[in-house]
N, C-alpha and C. Protein backbone atom coordinates (compact mmCIF):
# COMPACT_ATOMS: atom_id res chain seq x y z
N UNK A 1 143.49 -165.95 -42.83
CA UNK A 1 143.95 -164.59 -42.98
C UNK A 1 145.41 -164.60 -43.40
N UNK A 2 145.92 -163.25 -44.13
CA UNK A 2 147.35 -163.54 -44.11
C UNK A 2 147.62 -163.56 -46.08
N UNK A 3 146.37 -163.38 -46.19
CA UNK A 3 146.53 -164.25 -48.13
C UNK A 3 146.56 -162.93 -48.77
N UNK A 4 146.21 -161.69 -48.38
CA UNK A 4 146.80 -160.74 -49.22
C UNK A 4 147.46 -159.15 -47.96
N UNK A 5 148.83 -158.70 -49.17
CA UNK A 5 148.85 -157.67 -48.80
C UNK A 5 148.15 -156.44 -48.30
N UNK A 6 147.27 -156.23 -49.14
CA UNK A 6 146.55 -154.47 -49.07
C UNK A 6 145.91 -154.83 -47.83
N UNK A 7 145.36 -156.21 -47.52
CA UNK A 7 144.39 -156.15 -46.27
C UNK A 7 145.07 -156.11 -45.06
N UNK A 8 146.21 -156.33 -45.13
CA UNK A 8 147.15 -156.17 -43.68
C UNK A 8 147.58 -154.54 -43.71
N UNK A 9 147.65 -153.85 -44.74
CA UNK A 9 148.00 -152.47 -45.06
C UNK A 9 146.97 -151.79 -44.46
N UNK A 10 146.20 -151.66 -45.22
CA UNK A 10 144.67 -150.91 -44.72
C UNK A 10 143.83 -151.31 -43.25
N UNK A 11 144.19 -152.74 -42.69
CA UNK A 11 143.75 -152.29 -41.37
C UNK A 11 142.69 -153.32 -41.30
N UNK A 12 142.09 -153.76 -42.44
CA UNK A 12 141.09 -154.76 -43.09
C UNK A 12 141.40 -156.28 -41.87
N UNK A 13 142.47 -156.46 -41.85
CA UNK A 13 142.56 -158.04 -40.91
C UNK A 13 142.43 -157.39 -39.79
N UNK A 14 142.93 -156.84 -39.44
CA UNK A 14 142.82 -155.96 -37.57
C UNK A 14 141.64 -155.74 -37.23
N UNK A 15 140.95 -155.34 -38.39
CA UNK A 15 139.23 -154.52 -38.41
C UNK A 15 138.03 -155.55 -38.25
N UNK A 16 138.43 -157.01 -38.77
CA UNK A 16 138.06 -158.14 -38.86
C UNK A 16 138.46 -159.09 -37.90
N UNK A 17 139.25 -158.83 -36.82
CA UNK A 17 139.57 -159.13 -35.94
C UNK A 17 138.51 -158.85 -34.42
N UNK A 18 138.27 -158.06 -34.60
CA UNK A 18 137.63 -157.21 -33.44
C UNK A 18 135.77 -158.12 -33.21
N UNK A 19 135.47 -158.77 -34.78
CA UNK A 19 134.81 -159.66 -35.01
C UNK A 19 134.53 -161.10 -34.62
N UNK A 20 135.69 -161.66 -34.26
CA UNK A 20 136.05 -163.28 -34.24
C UNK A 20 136.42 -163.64 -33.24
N UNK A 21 136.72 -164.57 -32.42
CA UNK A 21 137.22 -165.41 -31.61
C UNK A 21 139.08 -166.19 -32.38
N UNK A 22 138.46 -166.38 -33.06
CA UNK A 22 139.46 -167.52 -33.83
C UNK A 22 139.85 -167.14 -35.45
N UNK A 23 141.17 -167.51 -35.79
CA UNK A 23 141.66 -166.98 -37.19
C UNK A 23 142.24 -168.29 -37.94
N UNK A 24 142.15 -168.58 -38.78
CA UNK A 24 143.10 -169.26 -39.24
C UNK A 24 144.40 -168.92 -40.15
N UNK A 25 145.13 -168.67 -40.28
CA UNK A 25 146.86 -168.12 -40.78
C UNK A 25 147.33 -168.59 -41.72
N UNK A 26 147.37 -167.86 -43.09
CA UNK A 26 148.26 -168.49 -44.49
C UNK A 26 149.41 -168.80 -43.99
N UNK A 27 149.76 -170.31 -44.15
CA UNK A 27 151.08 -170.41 -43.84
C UNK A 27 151.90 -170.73 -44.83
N UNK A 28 151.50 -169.81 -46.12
CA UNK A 28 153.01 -169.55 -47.49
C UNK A 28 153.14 -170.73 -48.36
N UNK A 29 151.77 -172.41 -48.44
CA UNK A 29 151.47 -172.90 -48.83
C UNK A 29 151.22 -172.08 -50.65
N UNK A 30 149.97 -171.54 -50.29
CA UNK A 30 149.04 -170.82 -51.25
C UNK A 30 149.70 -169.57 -51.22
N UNK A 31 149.33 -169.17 -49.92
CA UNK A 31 149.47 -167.58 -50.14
C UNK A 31 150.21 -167.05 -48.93
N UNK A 32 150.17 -166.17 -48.57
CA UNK A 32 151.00 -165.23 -47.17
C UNK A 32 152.66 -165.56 -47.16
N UNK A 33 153.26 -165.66 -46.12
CA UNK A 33 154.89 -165.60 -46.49
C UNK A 33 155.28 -165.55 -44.59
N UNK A 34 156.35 -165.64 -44.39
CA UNK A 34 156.50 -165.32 -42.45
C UNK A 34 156.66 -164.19 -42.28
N UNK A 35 156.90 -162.91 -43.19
CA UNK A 35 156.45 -161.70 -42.58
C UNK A 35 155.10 -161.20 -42.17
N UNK A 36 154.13 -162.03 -43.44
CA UNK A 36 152.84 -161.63 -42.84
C UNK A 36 152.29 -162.54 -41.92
N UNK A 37 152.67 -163.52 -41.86
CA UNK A 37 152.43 -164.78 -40.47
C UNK A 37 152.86 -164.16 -39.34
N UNK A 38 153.89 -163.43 -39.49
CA UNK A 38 154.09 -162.61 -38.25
C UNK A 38 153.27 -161.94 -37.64
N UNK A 39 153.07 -160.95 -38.73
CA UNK A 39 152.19 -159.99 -38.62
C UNK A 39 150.80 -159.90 -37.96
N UNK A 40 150.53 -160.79 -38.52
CA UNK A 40 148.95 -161.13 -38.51
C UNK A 40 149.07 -162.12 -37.10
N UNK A 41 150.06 -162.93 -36.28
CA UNK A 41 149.53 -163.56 -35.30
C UNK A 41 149.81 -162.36 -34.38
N UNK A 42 150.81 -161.34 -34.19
CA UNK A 42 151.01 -159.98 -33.58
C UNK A 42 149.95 -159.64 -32.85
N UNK A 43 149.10 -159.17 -34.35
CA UNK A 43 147.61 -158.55 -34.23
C UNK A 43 146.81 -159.52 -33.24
N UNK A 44 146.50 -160.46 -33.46
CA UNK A 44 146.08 -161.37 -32.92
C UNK A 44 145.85 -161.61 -31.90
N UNK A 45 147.05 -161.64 -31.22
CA UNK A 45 147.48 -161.52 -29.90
C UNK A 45 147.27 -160.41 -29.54
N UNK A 46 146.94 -159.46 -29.56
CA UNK A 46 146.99 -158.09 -28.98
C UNK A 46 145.72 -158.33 -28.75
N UNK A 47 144.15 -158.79 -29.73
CA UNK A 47 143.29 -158.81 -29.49
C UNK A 47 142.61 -160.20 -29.47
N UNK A 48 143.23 -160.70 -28.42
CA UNK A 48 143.23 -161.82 -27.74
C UNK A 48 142.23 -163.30 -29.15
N UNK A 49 142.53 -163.15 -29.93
CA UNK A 49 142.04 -163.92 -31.24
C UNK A 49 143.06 -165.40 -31.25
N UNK A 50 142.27 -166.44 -31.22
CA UNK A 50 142.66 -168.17 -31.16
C UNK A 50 143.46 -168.18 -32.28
N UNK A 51 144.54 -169.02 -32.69
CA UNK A 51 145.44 -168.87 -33.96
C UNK A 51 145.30 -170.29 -34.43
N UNK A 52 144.58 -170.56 -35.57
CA UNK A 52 145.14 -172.03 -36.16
C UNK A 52 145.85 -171.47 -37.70
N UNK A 53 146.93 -172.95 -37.94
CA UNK A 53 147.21 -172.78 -38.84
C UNK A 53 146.46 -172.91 -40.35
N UNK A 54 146.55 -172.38 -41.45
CA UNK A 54 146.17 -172.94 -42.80
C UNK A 54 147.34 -173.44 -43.51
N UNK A 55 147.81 -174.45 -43.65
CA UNK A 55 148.97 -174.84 -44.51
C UNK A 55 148.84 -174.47 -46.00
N UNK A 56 147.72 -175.16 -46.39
CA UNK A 56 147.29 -175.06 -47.98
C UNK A 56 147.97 -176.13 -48.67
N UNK A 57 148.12 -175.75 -50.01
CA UNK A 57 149.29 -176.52 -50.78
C UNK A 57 150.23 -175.65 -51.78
N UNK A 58 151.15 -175.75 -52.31
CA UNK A 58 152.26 -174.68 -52.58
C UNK A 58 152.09 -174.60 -53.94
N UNK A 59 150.63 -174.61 -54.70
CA UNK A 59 150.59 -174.19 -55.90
C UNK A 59 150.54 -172.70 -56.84
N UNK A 60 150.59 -171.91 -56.09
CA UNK A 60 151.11 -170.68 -56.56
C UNK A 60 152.10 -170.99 -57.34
């Protein structure tokens, strides 16, 4: 999670949250950035969701 804007906007990762146990987190490799790493482990935590990282690789 974490790889695009509009889905942290609209509610889409939070909404998909309520779904899962466990997330894994763009960590700005590929995609996402530390505002939305923020963001998205926030959420997370609020609804008690496991956090691993996704590193990726930094080809963007």
């Amino acid at each position: 999670m974490g790889e695009v804007d509009e889905l942290l906007i609209d509610n889409t990762y939070s909404r998909l949250m309520d779904h899962v146990t466990s997330i894994n987190v763009a960590c700005g490799g590929h995609a996402g950035d530390m505002n939305m790493m923020t963001k998205i482990i926030q959420i997370a935590k609020t609804k008690d969701v496991k956090i691993g990282a996704h590193p990726s690789y930094p080809d963007r």
